[in-house]
Structure formats: structure tokens, C-alpha cells
Protein backbone atom coordinates (compact mmCIF):
# COMPACT_ATOMS: atom_id res chain seq x y z
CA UNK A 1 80.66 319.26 -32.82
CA UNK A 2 82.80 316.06 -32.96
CA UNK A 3 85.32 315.35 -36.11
CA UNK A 4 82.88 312.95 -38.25
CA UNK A 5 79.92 315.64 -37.55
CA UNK A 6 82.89 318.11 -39.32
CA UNK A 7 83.63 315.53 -42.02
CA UNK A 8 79.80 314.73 -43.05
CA UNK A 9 79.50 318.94 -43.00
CA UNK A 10 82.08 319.57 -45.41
CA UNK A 11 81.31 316.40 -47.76
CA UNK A 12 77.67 318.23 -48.12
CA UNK A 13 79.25 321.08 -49.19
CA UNK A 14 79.37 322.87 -52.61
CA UNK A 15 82.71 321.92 -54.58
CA UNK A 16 84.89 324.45 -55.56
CA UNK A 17 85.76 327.82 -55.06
CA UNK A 18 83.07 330.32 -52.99
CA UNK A 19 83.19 334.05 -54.05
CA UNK A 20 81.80 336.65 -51.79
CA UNK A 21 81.73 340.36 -52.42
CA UNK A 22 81.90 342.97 -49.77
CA UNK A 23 81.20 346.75 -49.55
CA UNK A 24 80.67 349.22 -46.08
CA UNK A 25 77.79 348.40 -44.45
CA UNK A 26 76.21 345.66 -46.84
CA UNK A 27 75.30 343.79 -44.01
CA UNK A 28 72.48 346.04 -43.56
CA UNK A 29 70.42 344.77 -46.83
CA UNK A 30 71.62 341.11 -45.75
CA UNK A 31 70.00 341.04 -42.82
CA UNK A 32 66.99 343.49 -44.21
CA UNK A 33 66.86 340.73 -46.76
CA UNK A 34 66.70 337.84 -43.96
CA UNK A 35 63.81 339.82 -42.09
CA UNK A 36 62.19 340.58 -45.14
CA UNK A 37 60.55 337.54 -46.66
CA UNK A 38 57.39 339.43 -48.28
CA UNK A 39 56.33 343.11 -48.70
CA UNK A 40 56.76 344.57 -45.05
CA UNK A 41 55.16 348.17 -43.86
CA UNK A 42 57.90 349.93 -42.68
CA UNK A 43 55.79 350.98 -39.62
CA UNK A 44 56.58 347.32 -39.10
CA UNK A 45 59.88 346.94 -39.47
CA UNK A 46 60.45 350.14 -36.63
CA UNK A 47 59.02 347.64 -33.71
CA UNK A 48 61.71 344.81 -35.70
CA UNK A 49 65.45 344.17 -33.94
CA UNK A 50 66.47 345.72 -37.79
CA UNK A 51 64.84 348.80 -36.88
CA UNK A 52 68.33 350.27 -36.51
CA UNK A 53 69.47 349.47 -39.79
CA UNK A 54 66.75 351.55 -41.50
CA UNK A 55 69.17 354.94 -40.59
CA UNK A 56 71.82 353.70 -42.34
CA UNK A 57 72.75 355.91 -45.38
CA UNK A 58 72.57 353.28 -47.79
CA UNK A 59 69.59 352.24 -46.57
CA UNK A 60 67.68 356.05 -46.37
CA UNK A 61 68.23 356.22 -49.87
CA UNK A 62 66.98 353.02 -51.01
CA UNK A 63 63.72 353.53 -48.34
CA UNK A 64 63.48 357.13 -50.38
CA UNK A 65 62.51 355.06 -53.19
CA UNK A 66 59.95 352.49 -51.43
CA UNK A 67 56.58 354.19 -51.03
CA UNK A 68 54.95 352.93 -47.26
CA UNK A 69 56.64 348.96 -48.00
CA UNK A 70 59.66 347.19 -48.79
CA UNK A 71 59.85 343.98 -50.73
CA UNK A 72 62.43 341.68 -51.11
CA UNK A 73 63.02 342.92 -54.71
CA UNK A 74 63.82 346.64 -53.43
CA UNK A 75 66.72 345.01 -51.38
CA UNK A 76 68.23 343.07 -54.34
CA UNK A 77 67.81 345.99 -56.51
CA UNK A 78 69.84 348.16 -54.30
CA UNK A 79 72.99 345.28 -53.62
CA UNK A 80 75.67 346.50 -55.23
CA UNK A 81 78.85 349.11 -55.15
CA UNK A 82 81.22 349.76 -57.59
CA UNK A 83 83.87 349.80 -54.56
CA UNK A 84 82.67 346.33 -53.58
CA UNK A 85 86.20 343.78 -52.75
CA UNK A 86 85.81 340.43 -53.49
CA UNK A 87 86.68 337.32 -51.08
CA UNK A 88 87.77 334.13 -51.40
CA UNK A 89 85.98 332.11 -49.00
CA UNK A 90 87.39 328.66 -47.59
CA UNK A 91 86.21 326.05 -44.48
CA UNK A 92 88.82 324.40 -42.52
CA UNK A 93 88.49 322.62 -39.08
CA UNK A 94 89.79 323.76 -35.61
CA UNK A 95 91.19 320.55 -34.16
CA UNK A 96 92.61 322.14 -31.07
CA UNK A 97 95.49 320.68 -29.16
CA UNK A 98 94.62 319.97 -25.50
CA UNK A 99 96.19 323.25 -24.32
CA UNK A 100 94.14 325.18 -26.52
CA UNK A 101 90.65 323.38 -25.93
CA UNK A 102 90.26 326.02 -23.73
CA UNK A 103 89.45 328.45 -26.44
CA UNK A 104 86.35 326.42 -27.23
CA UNK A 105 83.24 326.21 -25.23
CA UNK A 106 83.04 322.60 -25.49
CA UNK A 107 85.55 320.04 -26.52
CA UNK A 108 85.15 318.48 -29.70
CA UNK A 109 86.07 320.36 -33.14
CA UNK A 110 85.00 323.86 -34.88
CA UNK A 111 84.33 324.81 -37.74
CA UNK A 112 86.45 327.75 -39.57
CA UNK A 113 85.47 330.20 -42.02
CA UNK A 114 88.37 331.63 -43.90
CA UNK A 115 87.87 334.63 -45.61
CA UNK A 116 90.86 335.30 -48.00
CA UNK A 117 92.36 337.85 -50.48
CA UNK A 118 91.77 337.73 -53.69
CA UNK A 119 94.36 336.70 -56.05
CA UNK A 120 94.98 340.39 -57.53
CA UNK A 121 95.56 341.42 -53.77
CA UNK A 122 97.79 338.83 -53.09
CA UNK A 123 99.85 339.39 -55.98
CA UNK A 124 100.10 343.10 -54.76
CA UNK A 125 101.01 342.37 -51.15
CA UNK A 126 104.05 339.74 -52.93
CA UNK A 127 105.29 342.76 -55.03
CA UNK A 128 105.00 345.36 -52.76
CA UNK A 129 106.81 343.12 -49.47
CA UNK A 130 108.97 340.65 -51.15
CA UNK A 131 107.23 337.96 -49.84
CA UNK A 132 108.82 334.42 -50.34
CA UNK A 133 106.79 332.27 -51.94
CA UNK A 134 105.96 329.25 -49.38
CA UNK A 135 105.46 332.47 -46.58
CA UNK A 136 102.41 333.73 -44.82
CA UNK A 137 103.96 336.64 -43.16
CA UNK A 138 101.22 337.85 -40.96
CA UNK A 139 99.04 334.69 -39.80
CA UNK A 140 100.42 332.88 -36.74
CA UNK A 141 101.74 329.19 -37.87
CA UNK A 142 98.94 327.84 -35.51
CA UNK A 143 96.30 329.69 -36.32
CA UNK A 144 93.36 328.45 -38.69
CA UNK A 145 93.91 330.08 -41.59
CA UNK A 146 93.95 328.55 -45.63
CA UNK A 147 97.04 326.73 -46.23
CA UNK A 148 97.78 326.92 -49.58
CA UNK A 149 101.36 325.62 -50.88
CA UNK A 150 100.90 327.17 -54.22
CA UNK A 151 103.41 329.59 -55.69
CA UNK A 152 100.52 332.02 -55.70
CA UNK A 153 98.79 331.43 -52.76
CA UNK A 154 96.32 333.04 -51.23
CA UNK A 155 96.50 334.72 -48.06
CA UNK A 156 93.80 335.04 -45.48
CA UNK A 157 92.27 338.21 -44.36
CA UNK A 158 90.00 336.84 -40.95
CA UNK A 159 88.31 333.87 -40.08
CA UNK A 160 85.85 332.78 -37.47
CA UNK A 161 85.33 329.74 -35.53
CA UNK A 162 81.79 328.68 -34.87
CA UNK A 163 80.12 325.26 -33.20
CA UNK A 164 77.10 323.52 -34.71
CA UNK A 165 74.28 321.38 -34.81
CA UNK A 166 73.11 321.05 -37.85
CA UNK A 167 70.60 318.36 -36.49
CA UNK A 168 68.74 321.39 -34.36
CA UNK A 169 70.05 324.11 -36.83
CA UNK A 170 71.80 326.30 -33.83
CA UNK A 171 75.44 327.63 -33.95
CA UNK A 172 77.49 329.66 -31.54
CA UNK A 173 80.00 332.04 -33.25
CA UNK A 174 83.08 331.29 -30.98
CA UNK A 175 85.66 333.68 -32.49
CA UNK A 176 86.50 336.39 -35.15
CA UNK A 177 89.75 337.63 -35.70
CA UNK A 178 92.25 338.90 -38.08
CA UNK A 179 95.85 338.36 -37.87
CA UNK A 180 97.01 339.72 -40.67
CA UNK A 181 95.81 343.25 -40.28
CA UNK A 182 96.98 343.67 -36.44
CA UNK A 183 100.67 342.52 -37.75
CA UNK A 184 100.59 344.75 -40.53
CA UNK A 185 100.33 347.78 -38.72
CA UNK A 186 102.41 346.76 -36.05
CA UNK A 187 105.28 345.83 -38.75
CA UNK A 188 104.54 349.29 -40.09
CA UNK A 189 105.09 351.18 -36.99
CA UNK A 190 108.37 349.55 -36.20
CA UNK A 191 109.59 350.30 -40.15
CA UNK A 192 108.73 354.02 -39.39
CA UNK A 193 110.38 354.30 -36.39
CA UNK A 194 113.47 352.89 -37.32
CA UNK A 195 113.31 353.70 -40.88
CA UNK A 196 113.07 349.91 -41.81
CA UNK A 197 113.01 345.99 -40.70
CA UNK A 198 116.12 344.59 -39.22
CA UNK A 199 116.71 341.73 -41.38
CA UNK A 200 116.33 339.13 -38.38
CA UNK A 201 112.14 340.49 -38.22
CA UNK A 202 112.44 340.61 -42.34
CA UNK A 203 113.55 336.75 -42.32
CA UNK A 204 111.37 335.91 -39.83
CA UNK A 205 108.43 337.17 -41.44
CA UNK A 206 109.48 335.57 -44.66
CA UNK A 207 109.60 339.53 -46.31
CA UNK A 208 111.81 342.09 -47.65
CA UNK A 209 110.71 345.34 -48.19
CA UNK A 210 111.41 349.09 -47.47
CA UNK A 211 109.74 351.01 -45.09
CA UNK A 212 108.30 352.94 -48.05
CA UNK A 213 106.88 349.89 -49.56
CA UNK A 214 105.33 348.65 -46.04
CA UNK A 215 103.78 352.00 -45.32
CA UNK A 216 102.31 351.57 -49.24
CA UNK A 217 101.04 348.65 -48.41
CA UNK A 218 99.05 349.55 -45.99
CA UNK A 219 97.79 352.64 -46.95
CA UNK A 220 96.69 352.03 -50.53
CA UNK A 221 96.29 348.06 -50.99
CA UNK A 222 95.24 347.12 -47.30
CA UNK A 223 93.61 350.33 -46.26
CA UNK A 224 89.81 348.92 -47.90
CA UNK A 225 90.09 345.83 -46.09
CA UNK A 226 91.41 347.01 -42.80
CA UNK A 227 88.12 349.01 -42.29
CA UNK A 228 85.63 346.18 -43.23
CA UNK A 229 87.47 343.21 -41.99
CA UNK A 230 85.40 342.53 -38.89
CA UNK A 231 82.28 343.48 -40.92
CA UNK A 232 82.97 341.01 -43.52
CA UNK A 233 84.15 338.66 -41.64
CA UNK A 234 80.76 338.57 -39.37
CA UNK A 235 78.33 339.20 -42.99
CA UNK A 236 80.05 336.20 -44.53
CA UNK A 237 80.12 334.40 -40.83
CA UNK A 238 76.08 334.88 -41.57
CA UNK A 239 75.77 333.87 -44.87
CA UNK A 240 77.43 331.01 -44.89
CA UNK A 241 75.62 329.66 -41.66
CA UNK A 242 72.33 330.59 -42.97
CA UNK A 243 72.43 330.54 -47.04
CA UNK A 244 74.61 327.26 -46.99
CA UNK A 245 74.51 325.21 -44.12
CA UNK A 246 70.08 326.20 -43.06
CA UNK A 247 71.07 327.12 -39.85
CA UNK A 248 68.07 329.01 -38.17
CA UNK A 249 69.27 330.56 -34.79
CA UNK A 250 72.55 331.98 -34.38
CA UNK A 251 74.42 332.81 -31.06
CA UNK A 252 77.16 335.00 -30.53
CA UNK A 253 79.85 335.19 -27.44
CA UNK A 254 79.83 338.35 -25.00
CA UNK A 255 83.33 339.16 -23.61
CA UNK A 256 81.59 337.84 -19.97
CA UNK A 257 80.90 334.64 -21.72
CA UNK A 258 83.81 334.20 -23.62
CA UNK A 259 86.43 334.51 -21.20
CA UNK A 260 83.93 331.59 -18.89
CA UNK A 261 82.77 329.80 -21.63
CA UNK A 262 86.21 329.25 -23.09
CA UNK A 263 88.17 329.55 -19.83
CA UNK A 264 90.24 332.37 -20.81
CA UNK A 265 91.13 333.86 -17.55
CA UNK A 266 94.54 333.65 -17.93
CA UNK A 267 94.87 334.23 -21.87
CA UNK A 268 94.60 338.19 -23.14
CA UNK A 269 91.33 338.83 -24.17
CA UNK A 270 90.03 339.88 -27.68
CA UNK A 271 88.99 343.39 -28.98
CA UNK A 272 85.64 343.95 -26.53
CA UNK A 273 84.36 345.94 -29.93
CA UNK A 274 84.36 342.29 -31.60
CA UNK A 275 81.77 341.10 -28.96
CA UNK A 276 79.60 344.35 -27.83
CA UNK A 277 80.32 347.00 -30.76
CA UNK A 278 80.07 344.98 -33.78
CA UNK A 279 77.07 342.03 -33.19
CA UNK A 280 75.00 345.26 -31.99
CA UNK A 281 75.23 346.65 -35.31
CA UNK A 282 74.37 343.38 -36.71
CA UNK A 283 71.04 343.41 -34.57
CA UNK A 284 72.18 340.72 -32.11
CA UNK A 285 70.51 340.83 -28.47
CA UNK A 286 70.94 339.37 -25.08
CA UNK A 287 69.34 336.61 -24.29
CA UNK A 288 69.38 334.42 -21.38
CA UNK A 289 68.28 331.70 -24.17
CA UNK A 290 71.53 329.17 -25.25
CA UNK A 291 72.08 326.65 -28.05
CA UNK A 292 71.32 323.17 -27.20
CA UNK A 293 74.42 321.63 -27.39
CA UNK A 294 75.83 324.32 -24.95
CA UNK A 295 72.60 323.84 -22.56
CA UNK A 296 72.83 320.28 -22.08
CA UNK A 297 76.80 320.75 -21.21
CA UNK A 298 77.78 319.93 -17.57
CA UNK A 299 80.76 321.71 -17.41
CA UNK A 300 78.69 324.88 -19.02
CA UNK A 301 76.18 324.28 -16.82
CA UNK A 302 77.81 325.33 -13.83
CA UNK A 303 79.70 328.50 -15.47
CA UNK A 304 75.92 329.76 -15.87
CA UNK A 305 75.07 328.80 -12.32
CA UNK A 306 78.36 330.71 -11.41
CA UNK A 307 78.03 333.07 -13.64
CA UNK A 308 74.69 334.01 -14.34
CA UNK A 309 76.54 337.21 -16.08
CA UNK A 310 77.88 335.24 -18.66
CA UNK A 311 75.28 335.24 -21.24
CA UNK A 312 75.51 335.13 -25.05
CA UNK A 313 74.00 337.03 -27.36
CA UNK A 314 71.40 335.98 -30.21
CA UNK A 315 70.10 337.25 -33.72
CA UNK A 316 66.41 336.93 -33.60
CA UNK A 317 65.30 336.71 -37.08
């Protein structure tokens, strides 16, 4: 998408603040819920791409309940968990810098879903690491995430980067990823080892805290989110796309087509699991099928005919 297509997106949307709650494995009665649109035999849903998601504990027990059918009202009736986390959810824009076009399958802009702490867990992660108050210690300075200059800003946990065409109502998910987590445990790790931060990585990282406080950190206040961060990310990825924005068909990258989509040859590559493991459980399939806009690209034209390997992935419902 170009910059005004960006601009006329984000005027259309909502004002204010988005709120989306998270619990393991609730994107099983989100998509359940986009499949099911009226009373469905289950003998129907077992020859459906969700067909997976009906052995998912959650899901056993609220099938337990269903008789031979399930409605749209059994689903909403069983959303909810008293361990649930809330989000904060935020849209930015991915305005890359010529060197770093090449993470996008075509030039232009993307779109960035932010999905950020909540304020209680932000105020945690300040007590617990000392962080200074204009510091995010654990996103890269160039990386899309919420900039907030507020002395109690939020923080943010993941975000994704996705193209669209609102016109034909097709994205591509480009990217998902998570900073914060990854530097976390690798700030961890080198606090353990040493028995704390050399105050060169503490300044740098905008922190000060004992390796007791880091390893608390992580094990009681990030621990929930470090589990369910890619799941999250991807759930709220789908919501937004579909429940805001009406898009109807939604690709997703493979690592084969990411790395020649996005000419990453040369760059390291992302956790495979965030391109085979993960859309799998969300019911995404190959396809040799591919957005429009991607389709009618020259220079993607010829990675296919190069690379007939390279193909994305799709959610079919």
C-alpha cells in the first residue's frame, strides 16, 4: 500500500484506545466463531480447515455441551478465562528506509499492529528494572513499535506488519515479532552468569536492576506473556484485519517466501515456528493462490517464476 492509502486507513478508524483480551488458545473459538456463521453439524465442521481445532481442550469441553451442532451462541458463551491478559492495541506505519525496503514484498508502506502492555504491567516492569522514564529497554530504536513519550508509557509486547487492499479486501501478513521478550531473556542469562549487568549494558538499556529483580521479572510478570506472545500477536493480527478493517482473505508468508519475497538472503532469518508452526495451528494452508496486489507485481512475478517454491500460505474461511 502507498502512504495516502495508510493515511485514508487510519482516518477510518475507531478513535481512541482498542482493548483486547487474551488467554491460551482463544484463537480456537475466534476462528470457530469466523467459520461458524449459523448452527453447523459437527460432522461438518470435521471435512472444515478448523477441523483441528475441535481437539483442543477448551474446545472438547465446550463441544461436551453442544448436542450434534454448534451455534454461534455456544462459542460466545464459552469466551472467557479468569487468567485472560489484557492488551493495548495501537496502528502505526512502516515507512521503511531504502535499505530496509527489502523487508517488504513490495515497496510502498505497511501497516503495523502494536500490541502493548497494559498499564499495570508496565508499571511492574518500571519497578522491578529501574527503568528510566523516556526508555524502552527491549525494542530496537528502529523498530515499529508505540512511541509513547509519557512518563508512564506503555511498552510494546509484538507487532506485525501486514500489506493491504482494502479496495479487493486481501492482506499479506509480512511479519510478527517480539523484541522485547527475546532481549529479556537474553539480558537475564547474562545477569545470571555474571551475577548482574555491567553498568555500560544497564545504561545502555536505560535500566538498573539486580540480577534478582531481572530473573523476577521474567519469571513471575513476563512469564504469561512470553508463552502467548506469538499467539496473540497472530489472534489480534486476525481480528483487527477482519472485525475492523472487512478484510476477507488473508495471506500469510512461508520462510521460502519470505526470504524471496522480501529479499532476505543476506539478513538472518526469523523463528521458522513463526511461519510453519504457528499459522498451522491457526488453520492456514498452502496455496499456490496470491493477493492481487502481489500478483500483478513484476518484480514478484519473476521470484514465482524462479521460485515456484516460494508460496504463501492462506486462511480459507
Amino acid at each position: 500500500m502507498d502512504i495516502q492509502e495508510f493515511d485514508d486507513l487510519r482516518r477510518a478508524l475507531p478513535s481512541g484506545r482498542t482493548l483486547y483480551t487474551y488467554y491460551k488458545d482463544r484463537y480456537s473459538l475466534q476462528l470457530l466463531r469466523y467459520a461458524v456463521r449459523t448452527p453447523t453439524p459437527f460432522s461438518r465442521l470435521r471435512q472444515h480447515p478448523v477441523a483441528r481445532l475441535l481437539e483442543k481442550p477448551r474446545v472438547k469441553q465446550m463441544i461436551a455441551r453442544c448436542g450434534q451442532r454448534l451455534t454461534p451462541a455456544d462459542i460466545e458463551n464459552h469466551d472467557g478465562d479468569p487468567q485472560a491478559q489484557v492488551y493495548h492495541l495501537s496502528v502505526g506505519c512502516w515507512d521503511a528506509a531504502p535499505r530496509e525496503q527489502e523487508q517488504m514484498s513490495r515497496r510502498g508502506v505497511n501497516l503495523v499492529l502494536q500490541l502493548n502492555f497494559s498499564q499495570e504491567h508496565c508499571r511492574t516492569a518500571r519497578h522491578l528494572l529501574g527503568i528510566d522514564g523516556d526508555t524502552d529497554p527491549f525494542n530496537g530504536r528502529a523498530h515499529p513499535v508505540l512511541k509513547d513519550a509519557r512518563p508512564d508509557r506503555r511498552y510494546t509486547l509484538a507487532w506485525s506488519r501486514v500489506d493491504i487492499d482494502l479496495g479487493a479486501r486481501e492482506a499479506l501478513i509480512e511479519e510478527i515479532q517480539s523484541d522485547w521478550v527475546r532481549d529479556v531473556q537474553w539480558i537475564r542469562t547474562w545477569a545470571e552468569r555474571r551475577g548482574g549487568l555491567p553498568k555500560c549494558v544497564q545504561k545502555r538499556r536505560g535500566i538498573n536492576a539486580s540480577a534478582d529483580n531481572i530473573v523476577k521479572y521474567d519469571e513471575i510478570a513476563l512469564a504469561p506473556h512470553r508463552s502467548q506472545w506469538a499467539e496473540a500477536m497472530l489472534s489480534a493480527t486476525l481480528f483487527f484485519l477482519r472485525e475492523e478493517l472487512g478484510v476477507e482473505r488473508i495471506w500469510m508468508h512461508t520462510p521460502t517466501s519470505s526470504e524471496h519475497f522480501k529479499r532476505m538472503h543476506n539478513r538472518s532469518q526469523p523463528p521458522r515456528s513463526l511461519y510453519t508452526d504457528l499459522p498451522r495451528r491457526f488453520c492456514f494452508e498452502p496455496t499456490s493462490s496470491l493477493p492481487g496486489f502481489v500478483a500483478e507485481d513484476r518484480k514478484l512475478q519473476r521470484v514465482i517464476r524462479r521460485r515456484p517454491a516460494a508460496a504463501l500460505q492462506t486462511l480459507n474461511f
